[in-house]
Protein backbone atom coordinates (compact mmCIF):
# COMPACT_ATOMS: atom_id res chain seq x y z
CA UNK A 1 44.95 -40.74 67.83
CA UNK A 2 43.65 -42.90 70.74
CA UNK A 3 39.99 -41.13 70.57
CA UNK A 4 39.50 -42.11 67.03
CA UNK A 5 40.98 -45.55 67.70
CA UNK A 6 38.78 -46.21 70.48
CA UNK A 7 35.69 -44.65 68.31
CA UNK A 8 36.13 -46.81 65.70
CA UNK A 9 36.53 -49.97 68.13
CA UNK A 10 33.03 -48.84 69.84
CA UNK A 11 31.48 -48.15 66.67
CA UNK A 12 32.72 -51.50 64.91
CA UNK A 13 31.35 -53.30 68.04
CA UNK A 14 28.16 -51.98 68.12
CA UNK A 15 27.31 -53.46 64.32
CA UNK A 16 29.30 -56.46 64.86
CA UNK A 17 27.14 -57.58 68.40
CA UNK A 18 23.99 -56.44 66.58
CA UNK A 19 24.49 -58.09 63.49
CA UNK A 20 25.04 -61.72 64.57
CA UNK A 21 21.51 -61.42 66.67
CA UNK A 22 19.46 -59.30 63.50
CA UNK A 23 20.87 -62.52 61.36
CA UNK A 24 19.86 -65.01 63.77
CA UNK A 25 16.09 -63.01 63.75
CA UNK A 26 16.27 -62.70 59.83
CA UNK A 27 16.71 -66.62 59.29
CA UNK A 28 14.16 -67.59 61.48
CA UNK A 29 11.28 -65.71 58.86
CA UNK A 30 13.75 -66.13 55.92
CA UNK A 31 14.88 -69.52 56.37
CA UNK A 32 17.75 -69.21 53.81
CA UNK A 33 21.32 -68.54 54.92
CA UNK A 34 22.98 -67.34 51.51
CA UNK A 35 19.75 -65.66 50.10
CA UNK A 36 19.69 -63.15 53.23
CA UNK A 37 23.76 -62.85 53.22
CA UNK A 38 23.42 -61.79 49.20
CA UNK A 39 20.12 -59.49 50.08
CA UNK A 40 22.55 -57.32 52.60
CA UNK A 41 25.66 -58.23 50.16
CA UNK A 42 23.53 -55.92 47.41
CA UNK A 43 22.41 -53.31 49.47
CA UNK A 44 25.67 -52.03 50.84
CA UNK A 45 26.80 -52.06 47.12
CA UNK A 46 24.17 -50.01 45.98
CA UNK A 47 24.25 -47.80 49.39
CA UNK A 48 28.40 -47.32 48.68
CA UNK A 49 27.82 -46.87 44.89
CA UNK A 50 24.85 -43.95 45.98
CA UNK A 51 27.20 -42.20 48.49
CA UNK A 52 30.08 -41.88 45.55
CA UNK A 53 27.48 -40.61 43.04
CA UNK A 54 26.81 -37.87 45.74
CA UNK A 55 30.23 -36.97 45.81
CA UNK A 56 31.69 -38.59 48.44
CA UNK A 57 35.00 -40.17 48.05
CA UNK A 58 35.03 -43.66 47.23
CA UNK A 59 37.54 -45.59 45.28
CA UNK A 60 36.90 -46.51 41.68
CA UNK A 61 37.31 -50.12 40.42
CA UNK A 62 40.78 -51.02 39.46
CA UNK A 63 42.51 -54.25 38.25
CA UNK A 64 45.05 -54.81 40.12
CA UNK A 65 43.47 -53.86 43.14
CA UNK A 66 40.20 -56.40 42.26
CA UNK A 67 43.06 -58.96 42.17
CA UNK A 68 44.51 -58.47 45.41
CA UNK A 69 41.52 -58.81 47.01
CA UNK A 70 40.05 -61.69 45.30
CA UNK A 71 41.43 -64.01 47.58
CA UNK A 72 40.40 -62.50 50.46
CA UNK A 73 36.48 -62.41 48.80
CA UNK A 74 36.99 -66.53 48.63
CA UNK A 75 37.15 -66.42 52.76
CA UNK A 76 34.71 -63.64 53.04
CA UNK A 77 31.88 -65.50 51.22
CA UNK A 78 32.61 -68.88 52.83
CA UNK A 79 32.83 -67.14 56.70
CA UNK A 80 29.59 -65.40 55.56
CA UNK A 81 27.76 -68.57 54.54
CA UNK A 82 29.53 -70.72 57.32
CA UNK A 83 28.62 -68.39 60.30
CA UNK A 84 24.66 -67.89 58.47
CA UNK A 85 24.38 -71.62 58.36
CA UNK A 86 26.03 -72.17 61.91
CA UNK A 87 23.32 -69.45 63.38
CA UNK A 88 20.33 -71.49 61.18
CA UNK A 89 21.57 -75.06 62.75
CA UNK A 90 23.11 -74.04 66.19
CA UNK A 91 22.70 -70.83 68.80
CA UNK A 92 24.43 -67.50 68.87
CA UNK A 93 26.35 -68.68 72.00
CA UNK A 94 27.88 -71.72 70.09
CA UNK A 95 29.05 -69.43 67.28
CA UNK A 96 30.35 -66.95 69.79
CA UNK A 97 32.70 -69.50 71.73
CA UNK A 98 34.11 -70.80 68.30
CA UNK A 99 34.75 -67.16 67.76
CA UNK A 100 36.52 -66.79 71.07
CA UNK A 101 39.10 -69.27 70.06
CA UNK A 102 39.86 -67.36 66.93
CA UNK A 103 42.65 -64.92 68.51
CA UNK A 104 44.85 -67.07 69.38
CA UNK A 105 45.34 -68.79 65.74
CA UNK A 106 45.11 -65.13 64.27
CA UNK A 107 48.26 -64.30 67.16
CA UNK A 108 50.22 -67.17 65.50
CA UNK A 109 49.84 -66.58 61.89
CA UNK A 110 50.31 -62.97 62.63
CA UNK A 111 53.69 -63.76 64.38
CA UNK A 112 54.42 -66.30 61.47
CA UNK A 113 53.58 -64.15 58.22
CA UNK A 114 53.12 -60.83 59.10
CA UNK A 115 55.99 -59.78 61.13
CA UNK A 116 54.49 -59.02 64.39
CA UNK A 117 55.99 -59.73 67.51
CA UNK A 118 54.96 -62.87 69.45
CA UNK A 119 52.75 -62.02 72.24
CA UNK A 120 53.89 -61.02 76.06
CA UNK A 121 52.98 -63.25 78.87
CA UNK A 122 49.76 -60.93 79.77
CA UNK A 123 48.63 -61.11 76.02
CA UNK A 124 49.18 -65.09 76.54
CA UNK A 125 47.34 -65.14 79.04
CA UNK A 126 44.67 -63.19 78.07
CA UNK A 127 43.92 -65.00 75.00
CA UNK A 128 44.31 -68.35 76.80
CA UNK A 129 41.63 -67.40 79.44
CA UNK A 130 39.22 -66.60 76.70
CA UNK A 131 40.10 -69.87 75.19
CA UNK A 132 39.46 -71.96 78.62
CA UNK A 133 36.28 -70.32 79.06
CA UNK A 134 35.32 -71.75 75.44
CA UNK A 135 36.06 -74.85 76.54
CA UNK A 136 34.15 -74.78 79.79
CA UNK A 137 31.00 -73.58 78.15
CA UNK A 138 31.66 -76.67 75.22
CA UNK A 139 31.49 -78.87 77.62
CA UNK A 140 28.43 -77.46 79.49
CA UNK A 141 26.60 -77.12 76.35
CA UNK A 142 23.70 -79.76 76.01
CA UNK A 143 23.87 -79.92 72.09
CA UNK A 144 27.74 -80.53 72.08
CA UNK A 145 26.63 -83.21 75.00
CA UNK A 146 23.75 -84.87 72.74
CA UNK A 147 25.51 -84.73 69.21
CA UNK A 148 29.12 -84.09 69.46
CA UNK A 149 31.94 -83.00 66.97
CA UNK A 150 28.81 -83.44 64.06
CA UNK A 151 26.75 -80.75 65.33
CA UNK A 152 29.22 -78.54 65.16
CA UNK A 153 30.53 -79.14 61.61
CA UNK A 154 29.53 -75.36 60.55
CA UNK A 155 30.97 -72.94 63.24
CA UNK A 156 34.47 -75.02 62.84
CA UNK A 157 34.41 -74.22 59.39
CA UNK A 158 33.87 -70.54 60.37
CA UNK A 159 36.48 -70.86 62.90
CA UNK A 160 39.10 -71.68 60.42
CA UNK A 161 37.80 -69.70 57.75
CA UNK A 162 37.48 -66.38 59.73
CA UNK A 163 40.99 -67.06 61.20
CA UNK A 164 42.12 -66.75 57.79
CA UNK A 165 40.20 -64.16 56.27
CA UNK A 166 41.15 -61.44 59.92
CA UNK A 167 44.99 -62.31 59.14
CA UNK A 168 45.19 -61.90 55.00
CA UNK A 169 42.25 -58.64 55.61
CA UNK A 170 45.17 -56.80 57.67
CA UNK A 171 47.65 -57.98 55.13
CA UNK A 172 45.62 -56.03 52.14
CA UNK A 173 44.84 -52.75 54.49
CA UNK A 174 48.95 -52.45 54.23
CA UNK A 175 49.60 -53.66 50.69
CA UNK A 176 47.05 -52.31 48.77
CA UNK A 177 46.46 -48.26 49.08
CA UNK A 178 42.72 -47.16 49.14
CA UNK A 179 41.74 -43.37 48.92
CA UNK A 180 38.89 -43.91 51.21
CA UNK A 181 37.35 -46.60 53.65
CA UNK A 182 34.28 -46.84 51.58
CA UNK A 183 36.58 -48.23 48.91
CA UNK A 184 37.31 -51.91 50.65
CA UNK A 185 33.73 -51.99 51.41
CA UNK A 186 32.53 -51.51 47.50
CA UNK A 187 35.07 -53.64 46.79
CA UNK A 188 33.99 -56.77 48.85
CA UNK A 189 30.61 -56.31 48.17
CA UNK A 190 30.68 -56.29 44.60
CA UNK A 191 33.08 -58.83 44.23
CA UNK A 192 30.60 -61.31 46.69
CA UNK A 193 27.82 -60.46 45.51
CA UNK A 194 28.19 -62.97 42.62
CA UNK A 195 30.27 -65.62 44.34
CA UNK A 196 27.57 -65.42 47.53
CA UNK A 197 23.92 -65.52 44.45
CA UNK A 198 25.97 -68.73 42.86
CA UNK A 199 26.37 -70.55 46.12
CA UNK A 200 22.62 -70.11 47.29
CA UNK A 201 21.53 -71.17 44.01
CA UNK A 202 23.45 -74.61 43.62
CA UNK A 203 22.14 -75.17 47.17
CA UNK A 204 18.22 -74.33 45.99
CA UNK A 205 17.85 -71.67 48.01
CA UNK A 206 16.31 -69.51 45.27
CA UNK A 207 13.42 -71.76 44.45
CA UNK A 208 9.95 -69.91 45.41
CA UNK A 209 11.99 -67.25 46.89
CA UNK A 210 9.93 -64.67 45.81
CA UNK A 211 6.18 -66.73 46.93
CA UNK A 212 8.81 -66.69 50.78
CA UNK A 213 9.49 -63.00 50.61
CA UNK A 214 5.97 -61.91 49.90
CA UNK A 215 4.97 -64.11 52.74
CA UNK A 216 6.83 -62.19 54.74
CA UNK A 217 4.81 -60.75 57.82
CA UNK A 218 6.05 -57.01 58.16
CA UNK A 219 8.21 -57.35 61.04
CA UNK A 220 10.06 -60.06 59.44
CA UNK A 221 10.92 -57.93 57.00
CA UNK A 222 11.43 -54.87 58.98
CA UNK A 223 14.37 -57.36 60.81
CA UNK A 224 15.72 -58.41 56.86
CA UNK A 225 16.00 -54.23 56.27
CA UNK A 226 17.52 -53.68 59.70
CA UNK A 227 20.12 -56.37 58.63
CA UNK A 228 21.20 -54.99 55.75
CA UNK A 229 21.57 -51.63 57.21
CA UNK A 230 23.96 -53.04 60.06
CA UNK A 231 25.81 -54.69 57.51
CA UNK A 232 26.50 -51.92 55.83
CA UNK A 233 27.67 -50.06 58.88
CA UNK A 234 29.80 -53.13 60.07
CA UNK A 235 31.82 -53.07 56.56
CA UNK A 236 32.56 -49.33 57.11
CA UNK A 237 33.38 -49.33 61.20
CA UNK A 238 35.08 -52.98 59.93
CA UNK A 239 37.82 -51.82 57.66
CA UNK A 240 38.23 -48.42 59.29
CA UNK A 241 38.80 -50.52 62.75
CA UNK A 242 41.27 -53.12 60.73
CA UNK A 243 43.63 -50.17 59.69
CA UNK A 244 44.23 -48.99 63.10
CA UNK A 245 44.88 -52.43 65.15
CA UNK A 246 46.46 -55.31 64.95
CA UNK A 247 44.67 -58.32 63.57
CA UNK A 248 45.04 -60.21 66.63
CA UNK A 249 43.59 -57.09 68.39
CA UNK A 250 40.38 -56.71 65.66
CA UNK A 251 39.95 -59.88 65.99
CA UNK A 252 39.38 -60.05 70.03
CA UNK A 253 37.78 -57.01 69.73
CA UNK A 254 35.20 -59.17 67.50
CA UNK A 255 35.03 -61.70 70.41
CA UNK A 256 34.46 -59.02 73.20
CA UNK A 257 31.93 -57.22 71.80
CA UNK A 258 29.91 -60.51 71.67
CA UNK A 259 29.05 -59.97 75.43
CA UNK A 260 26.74 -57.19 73.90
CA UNK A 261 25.08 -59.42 71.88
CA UNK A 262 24.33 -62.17 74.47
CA UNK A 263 22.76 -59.09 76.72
């Protein structure tokens, strides 16, 4: 129905504009992109695998769905690590205009592979606007200015990579039948958990990560908690959110809700 549409697109924007700003926080005391992305990667497994050993439906582990979303695990991680080390090397507004361009690639491949129709001349328009005003605030902003194309290395790489991973994530909430929403977020979660540890490692992120964490101050790691409990929230409201819309539509619903997080 509309109402539960429009809940889940409130309640999917509400974790995705906190999120991005608790991960900016959590980096600055725990300066280590993949270590705080496999911290909240582990607790919503262990939070999903609780809430199924209390009874409440969740999917159980099955071949050939693990297969199916393997792929789609590959773009996960890598957006997750691209978009932590964007936030540790740029600002939240840089990642957010990147972001804002991501619609209209999402529209295309959409259109291309998925069978949707190509967009009206409003939707056009609407996705181009957004677009413009990425490029007006690119060429405002003093970092682009000072270091060019190089500085932004990361959030391109998120750009592509989360242009992918909106466009096959729609493609598995049709092909592959889950019981239960909870199901797609176990899934990811346990599948990136060792993809996401691997990748911090071979970058040294691990080393004295325990002497870091107990150096913690307490709000630092009150922010690292509050993380991983929007995270958790944002894989639930996410997938519930992706099998009601369009990808194009979940994905400029990602962009919009971004004006929450610049407030």
């Amino acid at each position: 129905t509309p109402l539960s549409v429009g809940l889940a697109v409130v309640g999917y924007s509400l974790c995705s504009s906190t999120l991005l700003l608790a991960n900016k926080m959590a980096i600055e005391y725990l300066p280590f992109p993949s270590v705080v992305s496999f911290i909240q990667i582990i607790f919503s497994a262990i939070v999903v695998l609780l809430i199924k050993a209390c009874g409440i439906k969740v999917d159980g582990l099955e071949w050939d769905k693990l297969k199916s979303y393997a792929m789609y695990i590959v773009a996960f991680v890598s957006a997750i690590y691209a978009n932590m080390q964007a936030l540790q090397q740029s600002n939240v507004e840089t990642v957010i205009v990147f972001r804002a361009c991501s619609p209209i690639a999402v529209c295309f491949i959409e259109y291309l592979f998925l069978g949707r129709e190509a967009p009206s001349g409003r939707s056009a328009l609407s996705l181009t606007m957004v677009a413009i005003g990425a490029v007006f605030y690119c060429s405002a902003d003093s970092q682009f200015l000072l270091e060019g194309l190089s500085a932004y290395s990361w959030v391109i790489a998120y750009f592509f990579l989360i242009t992918f991973e909106m466009t096959y994530g729609k493609k598995l909430t049709s092909s592959v039948k889950m019981d239960s929403v909870w199901g797609p977020v176990l899934y990811c979660n346990l599948l990136a958990a060792g993809p996401m540890f691997l990748l911090g490692y071979a970058n040294g992120d691990y080393e004295n990560i325990l002497e870091h964490l107990s150096e913690m101050p307490a709000n630092g790691m009150a922010i690292l908690m509050f993380s991983c409990v929007a995270g958790t929230l944002i894989g639930y409201t996410g997938w519930l959110c992706r099998g009601m819309i369009s990808a194009t539509s979940y994905t400029l619903v990602g962009v919009v809700n971004k004006f929450l997080t610049i407030l």
